[in-house]
PDB file of N, CA and C in Angstrom:
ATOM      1  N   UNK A   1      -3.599   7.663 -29.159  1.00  0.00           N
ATOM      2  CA  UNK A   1      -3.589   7.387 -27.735  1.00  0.00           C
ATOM      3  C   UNK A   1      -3.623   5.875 -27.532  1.00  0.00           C
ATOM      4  N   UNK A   2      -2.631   5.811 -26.485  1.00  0.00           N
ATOM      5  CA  UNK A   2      -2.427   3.881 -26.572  1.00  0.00           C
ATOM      6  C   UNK A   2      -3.779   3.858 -25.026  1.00  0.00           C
ATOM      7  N   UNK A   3      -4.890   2.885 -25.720  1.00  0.00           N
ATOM      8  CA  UNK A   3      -5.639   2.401 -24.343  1.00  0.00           C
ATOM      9  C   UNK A   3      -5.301   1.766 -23.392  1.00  0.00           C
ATOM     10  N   UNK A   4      -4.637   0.572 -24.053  1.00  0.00           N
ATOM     11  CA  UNK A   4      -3.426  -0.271 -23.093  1.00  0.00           C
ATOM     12  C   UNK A   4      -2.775   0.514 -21.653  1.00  0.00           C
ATOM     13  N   UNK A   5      -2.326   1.949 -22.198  1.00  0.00           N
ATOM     14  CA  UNK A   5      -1.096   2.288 -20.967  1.00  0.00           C
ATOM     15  C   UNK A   5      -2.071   3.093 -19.937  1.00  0.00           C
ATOM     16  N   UNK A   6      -1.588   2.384 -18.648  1.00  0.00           N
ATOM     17  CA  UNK A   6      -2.038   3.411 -17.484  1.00  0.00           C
ATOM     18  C   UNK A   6      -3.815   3.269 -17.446  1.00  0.00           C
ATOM     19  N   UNK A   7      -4.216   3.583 -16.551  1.00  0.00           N
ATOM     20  CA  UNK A   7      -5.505   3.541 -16.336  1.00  0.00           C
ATOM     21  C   UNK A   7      -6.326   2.350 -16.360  1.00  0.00           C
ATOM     22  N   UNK A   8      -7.571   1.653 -16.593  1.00  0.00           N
ATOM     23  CA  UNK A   8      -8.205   0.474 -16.297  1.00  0.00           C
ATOM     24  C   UNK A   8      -8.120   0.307 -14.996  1.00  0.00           C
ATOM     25  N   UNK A   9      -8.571  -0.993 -14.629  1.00  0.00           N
ATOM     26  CA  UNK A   9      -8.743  -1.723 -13.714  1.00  0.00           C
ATOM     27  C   UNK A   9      -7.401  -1.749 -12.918  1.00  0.00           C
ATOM     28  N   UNK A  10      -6.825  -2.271 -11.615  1.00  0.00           N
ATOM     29  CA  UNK A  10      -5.758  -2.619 -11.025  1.00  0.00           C
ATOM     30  C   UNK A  10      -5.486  -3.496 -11.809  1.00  0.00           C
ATOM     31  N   UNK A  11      -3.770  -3.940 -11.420  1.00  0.00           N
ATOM     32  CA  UNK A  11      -3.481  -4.838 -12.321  1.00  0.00           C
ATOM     33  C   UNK A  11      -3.746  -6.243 -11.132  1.00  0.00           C
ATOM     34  N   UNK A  12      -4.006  -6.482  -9.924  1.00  0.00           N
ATOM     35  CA  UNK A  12      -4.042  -7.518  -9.418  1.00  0.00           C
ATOM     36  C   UNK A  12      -4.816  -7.260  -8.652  1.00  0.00           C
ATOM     37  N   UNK A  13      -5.748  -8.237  -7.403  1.00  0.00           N
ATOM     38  CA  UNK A  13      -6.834  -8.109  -6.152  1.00  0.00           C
ATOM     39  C   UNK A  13      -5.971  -8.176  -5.223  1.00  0.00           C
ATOM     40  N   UNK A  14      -6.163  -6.954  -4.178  1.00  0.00           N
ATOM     41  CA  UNK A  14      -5.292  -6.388  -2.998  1.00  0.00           C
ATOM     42  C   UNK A  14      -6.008  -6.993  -2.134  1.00  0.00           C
ATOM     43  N   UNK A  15      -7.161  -7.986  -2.579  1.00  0.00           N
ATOM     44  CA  UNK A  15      -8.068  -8.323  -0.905  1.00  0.00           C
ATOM     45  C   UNK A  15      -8.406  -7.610   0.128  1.00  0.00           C
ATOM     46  N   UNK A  16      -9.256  -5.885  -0.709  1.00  0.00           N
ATOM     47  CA  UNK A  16      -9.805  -5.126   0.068  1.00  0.00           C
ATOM     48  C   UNK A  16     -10.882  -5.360   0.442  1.00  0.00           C
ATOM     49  N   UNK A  17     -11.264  -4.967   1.595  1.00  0.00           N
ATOM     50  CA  UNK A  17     -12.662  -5.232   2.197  1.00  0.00           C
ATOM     51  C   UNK A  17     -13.304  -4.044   2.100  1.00  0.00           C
ATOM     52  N   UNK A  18     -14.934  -3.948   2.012  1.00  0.00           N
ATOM     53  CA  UNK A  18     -15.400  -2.725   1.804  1.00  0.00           C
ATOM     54  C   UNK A  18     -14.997  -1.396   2.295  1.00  0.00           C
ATOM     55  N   UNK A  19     -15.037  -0.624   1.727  1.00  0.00           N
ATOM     56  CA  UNK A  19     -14.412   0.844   2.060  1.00  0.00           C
ATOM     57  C   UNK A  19     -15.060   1.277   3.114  1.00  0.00           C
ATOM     58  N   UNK A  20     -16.137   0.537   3.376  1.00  0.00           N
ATOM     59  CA  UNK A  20     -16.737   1.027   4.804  1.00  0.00           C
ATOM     60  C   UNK A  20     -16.293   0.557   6.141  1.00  0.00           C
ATOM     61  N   UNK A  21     -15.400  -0.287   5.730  1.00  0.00           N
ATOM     62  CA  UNK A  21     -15.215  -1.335   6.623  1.00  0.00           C
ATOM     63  C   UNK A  21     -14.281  -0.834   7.496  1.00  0.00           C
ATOM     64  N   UNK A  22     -14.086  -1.089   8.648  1.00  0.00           N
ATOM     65  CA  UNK A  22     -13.161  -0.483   9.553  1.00  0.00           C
ATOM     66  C   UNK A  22     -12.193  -0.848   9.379  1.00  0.00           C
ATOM     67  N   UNK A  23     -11.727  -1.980   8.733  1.00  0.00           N
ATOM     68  CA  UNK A  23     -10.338  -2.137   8.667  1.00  0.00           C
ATOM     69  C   UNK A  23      -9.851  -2.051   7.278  1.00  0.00           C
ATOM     70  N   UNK A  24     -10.384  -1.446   6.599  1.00  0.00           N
ATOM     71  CA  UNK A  24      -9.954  -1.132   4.879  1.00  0.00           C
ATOM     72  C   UNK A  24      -8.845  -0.369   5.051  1.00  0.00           C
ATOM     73  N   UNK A  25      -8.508   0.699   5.812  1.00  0.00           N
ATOM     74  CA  UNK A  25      -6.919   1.492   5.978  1.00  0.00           C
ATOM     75  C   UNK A  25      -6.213   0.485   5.995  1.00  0.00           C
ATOM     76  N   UNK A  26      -6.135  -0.246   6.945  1.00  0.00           N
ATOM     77  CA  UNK A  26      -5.210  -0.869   7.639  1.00  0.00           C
ATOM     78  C   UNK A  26      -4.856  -2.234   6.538  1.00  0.00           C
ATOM     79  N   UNK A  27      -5.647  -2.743   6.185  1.00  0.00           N
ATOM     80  CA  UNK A  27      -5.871  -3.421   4.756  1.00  0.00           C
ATOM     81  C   UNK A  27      -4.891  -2.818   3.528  1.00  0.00           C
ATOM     82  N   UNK A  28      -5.206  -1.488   3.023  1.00  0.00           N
ATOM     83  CA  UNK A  28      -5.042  -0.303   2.531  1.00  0.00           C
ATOM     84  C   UNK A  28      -3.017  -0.263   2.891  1.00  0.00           C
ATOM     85  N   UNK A  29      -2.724   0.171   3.913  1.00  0.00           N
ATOM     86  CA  UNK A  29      -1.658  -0.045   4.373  1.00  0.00           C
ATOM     87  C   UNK A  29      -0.560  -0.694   3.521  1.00  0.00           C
ATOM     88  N   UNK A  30      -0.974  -1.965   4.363  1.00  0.00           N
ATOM     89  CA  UNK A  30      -0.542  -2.903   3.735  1.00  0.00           C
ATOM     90  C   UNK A  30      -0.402  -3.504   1.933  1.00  0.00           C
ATOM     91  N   UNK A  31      -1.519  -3.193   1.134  1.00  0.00           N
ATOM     92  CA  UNK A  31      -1.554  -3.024  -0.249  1.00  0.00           C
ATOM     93  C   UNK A  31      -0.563  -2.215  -0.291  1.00  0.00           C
ATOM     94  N   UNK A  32      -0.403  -1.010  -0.227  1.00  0.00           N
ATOM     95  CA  UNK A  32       0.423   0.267  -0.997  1.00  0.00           C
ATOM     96  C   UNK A  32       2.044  -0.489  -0.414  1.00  0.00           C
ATOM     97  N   UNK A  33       2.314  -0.755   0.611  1.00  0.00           N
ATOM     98  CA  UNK A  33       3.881  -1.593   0.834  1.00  0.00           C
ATOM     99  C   UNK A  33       4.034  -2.974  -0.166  1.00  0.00           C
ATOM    100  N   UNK A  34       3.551  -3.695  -0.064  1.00  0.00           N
ATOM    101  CA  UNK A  34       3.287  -5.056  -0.740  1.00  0.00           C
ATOM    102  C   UNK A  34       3.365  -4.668  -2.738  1.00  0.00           C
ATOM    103  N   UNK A  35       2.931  -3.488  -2.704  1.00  0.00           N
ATOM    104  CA  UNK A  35       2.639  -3.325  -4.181  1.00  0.00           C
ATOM    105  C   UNK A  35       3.886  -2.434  -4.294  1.00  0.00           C
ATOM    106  N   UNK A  36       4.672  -1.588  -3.519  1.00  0.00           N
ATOM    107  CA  UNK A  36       6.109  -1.255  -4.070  1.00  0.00           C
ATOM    108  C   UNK A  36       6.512  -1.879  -3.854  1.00  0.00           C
ATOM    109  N   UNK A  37       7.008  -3.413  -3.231  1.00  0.00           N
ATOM    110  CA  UNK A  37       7.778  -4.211  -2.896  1.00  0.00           C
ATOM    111  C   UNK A  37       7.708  -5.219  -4.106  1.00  0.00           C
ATOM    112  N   UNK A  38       6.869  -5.114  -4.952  1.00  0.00           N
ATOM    113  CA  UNK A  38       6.685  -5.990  -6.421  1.00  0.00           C
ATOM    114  C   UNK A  38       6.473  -4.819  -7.454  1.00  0.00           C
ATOM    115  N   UNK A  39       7.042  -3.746  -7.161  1.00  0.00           N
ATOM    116  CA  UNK A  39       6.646  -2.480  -8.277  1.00  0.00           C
ATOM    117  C   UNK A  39       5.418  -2.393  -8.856  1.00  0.00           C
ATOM    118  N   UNK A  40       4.520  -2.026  -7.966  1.00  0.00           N
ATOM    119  CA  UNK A  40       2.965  -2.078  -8.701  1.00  0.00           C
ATOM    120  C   UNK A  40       2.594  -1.115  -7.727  1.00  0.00           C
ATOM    121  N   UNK A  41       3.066   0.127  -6.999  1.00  0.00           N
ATOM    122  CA  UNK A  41       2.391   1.071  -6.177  1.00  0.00           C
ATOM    123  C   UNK A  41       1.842   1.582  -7.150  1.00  0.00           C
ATOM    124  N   UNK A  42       1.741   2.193  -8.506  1.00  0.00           N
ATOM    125  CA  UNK A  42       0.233   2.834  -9.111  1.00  0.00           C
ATOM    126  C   UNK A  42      -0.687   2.269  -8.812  1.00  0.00           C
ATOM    127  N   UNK A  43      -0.954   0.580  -9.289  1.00  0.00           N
ATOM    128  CA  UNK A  43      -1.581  -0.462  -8.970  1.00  0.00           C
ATOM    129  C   UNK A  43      -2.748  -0.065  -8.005  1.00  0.00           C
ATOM    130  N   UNK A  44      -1.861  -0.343  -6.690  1.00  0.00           N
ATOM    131  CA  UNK A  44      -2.181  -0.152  -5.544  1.00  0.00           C
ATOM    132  C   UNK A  44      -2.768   1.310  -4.971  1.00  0.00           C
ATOM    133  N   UNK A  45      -2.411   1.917  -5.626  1.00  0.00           N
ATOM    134  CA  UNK A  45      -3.214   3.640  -5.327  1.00  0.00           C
ATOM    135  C   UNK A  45      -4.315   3.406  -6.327  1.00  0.00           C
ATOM    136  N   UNK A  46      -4.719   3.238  -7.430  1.00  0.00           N
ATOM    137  CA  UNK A  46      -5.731   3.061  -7.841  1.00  0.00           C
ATOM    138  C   UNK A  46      -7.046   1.979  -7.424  1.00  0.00           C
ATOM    139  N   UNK A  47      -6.458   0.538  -6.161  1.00  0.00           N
ATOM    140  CA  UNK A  47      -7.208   0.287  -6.158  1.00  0.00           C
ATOM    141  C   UNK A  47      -7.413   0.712  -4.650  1.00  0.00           C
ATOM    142  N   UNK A  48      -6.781   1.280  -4.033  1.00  0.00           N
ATOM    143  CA  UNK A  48      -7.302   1.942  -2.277  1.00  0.00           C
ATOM    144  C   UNK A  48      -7.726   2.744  -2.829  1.00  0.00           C
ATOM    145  N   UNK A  49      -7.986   3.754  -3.425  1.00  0.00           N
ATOM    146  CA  UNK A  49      -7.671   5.206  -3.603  1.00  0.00           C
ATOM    147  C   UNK A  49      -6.811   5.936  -2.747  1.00  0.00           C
ATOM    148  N   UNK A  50      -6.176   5.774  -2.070  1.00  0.00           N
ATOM    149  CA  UNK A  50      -5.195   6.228  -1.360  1.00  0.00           C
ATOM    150  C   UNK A  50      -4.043   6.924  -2.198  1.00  0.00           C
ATOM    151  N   UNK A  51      -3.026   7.495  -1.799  1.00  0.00           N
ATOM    152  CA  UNK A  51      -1.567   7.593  -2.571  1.00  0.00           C
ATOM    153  C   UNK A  51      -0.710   7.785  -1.541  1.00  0.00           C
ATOM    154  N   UNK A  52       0.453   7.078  -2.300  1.00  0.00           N
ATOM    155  CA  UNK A  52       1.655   6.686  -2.009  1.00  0.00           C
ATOM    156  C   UNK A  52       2.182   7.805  -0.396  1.00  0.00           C
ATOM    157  N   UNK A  53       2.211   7.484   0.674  1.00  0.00           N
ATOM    158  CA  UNK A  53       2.237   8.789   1.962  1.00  0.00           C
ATOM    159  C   UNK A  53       1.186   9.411   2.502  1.00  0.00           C
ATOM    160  N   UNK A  54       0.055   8.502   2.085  1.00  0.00           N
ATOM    161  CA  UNK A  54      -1.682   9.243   2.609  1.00  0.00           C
ATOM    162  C   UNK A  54      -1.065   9.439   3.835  1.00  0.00           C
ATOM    163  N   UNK A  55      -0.915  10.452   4.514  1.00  0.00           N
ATOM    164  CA  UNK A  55      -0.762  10.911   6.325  1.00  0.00           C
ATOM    165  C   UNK A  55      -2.486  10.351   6.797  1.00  0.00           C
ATOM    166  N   UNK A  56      -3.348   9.855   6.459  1.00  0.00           N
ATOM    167  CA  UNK A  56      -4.306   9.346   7.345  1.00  0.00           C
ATOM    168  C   UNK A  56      -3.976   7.051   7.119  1.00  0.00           C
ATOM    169  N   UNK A  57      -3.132   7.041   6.711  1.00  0.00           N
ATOM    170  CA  UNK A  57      -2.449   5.554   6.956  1.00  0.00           C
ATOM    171  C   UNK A  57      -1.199   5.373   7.743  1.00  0.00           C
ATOM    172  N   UNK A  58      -0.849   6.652   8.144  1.00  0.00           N
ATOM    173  CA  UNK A  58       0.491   6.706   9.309  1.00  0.00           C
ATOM    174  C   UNK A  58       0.499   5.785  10.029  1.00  0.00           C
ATOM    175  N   UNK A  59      -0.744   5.682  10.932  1.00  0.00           N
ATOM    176  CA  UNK A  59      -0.603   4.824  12.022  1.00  0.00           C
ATOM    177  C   UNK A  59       0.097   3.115  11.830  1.00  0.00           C
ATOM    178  N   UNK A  60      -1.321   3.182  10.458  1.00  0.00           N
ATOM    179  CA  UNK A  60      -0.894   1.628  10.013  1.00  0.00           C
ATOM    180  C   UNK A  60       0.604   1.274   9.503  1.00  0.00           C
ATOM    181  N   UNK A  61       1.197   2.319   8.971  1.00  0.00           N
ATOM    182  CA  UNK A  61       2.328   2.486   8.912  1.00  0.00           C
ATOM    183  C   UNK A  61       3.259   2.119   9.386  1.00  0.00           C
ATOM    184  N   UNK A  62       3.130   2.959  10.717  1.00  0.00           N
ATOM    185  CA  UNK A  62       3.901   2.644  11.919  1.00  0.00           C
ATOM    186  C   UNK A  62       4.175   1.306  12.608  1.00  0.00           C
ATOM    187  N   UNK A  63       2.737   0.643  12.686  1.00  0.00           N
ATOM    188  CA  UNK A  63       2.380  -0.448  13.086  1.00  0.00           C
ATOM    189  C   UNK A  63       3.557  -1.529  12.344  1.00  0.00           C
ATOM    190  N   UNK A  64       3.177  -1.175  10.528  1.00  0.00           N
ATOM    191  CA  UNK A  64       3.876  -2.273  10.049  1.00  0.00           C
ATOM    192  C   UNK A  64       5.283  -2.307   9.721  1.00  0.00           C
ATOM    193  N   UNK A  65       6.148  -0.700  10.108  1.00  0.00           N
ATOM    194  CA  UNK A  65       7.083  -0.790  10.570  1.00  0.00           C
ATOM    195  C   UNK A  65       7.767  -1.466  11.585  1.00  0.00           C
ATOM    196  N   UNK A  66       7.066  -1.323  11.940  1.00  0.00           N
ATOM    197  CA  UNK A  66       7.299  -2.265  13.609  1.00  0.00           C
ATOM    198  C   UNK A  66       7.529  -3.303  13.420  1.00  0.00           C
ATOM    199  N   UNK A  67       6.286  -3.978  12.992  1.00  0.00           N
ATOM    200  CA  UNK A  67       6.667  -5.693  12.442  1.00  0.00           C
ATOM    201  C   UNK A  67       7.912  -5.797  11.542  1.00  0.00           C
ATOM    202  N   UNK A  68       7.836  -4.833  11.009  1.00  0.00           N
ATOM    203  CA  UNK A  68       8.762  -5.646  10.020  1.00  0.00           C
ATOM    204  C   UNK A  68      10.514  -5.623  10.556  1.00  0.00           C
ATOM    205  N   UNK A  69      10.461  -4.279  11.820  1.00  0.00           N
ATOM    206  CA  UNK A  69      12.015  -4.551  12.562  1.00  0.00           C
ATOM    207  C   UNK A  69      11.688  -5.798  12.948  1.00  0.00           C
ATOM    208  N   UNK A  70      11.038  -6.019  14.054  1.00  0.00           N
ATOM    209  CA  UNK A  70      11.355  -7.645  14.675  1.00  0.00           C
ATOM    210  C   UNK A  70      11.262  -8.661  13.519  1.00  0.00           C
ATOM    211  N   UNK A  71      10.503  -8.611  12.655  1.00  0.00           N
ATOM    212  CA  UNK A  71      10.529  -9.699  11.613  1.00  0.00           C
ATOM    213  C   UNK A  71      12.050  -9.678  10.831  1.00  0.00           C
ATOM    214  N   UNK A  72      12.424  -8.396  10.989  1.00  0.00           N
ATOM    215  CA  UNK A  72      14.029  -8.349  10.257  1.00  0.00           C
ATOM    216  C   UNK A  72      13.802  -8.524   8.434  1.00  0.00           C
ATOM    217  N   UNK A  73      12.545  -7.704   8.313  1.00  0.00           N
ATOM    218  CA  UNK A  73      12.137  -7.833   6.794  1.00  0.00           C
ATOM    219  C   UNK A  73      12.405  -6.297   6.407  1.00  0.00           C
ATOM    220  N   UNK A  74      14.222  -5.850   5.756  1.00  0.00           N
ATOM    221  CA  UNK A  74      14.826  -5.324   5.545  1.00  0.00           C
ATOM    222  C   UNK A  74      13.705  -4.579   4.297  1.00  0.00           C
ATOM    223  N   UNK A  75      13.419  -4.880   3.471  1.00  0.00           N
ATOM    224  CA  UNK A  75      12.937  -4.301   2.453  1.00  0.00           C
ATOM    225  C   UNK A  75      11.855  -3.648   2.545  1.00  0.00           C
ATOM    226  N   UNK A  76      10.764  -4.609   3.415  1.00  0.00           N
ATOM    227  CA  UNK A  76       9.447  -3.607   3.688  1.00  0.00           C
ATOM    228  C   UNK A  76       9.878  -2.404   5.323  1.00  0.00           C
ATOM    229  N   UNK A  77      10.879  -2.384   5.871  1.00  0.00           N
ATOM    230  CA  UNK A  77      11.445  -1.368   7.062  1.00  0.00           C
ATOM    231  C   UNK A  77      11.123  -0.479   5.826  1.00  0.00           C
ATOM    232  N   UNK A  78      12.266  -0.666   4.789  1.00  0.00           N
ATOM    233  CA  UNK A  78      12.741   0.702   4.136  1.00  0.00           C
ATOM    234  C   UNK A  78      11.793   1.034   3.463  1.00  0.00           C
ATOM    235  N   UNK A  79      10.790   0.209   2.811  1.00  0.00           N
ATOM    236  CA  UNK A  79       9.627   0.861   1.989  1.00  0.00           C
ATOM    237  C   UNK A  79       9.142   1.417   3.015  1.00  0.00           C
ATOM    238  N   UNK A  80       8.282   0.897   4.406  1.00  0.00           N
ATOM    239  CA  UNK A  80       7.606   1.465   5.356  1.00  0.00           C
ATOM    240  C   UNK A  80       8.536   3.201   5.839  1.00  0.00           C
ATOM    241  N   UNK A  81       9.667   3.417   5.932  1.00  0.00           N
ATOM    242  CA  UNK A  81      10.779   4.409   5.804  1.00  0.00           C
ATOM    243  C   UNK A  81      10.027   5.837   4.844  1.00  0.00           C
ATOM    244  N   UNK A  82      10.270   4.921   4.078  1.00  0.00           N
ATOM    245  CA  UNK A  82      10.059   5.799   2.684  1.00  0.00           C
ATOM    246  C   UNK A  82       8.458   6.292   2.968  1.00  0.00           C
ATOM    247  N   UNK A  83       7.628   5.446   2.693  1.00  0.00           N
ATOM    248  CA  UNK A  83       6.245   6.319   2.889  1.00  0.00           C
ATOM    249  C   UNK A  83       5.773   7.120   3.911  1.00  0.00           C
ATOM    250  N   UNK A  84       6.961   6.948   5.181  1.00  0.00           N
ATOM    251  CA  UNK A  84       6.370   7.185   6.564  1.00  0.00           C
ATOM    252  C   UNK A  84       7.415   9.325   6.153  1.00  0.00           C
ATOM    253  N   UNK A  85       8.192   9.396   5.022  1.00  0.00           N
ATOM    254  CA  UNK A  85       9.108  10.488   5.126  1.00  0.00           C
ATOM    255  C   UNK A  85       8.878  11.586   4.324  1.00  0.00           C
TER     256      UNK A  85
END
């Protein structure tokens, strides 16, 4: 069994704020887009605990769909697309 593969720690700090914290989703959100947009969504589900389409991050979702039409940031629309489907 290779220890190396899969599992440990995240591979980078998503700059979550405590899980208690009211804005850790929304935080959360944002990690899981940001981390397929550099191919690291395992990453990123291991360190929200979340996964990839949690339906209780929709909103934030939505939200950062939004931004990202007027921002015209083609890549996170379609990631935001993808998790929102």
């Amino acid at each position: 069994m290779n220890e190396d593969a899969g599992g440990g720690a995240p591979r980078r700090n998503y700059g979550l704020p405590a899980r208690d914290d009211p804005g850790f989703d929304a935080v959360a959100a944002t990690a899981l887009l940001e981390a397929a947009r550099a191919g690291e969504t395992a990453s990123a589900e291991q360190a929200t605990g979340y996964y990839w389409g949690e339906p209780k991050l929709r909103p934030h979702v939505e939200r950062i769909l939004a931004r990202a039409r007027m921002e015209h940031d083609e890549r996170l629309e379609q990631l935001a697309r993808r998790f929102l489907s």
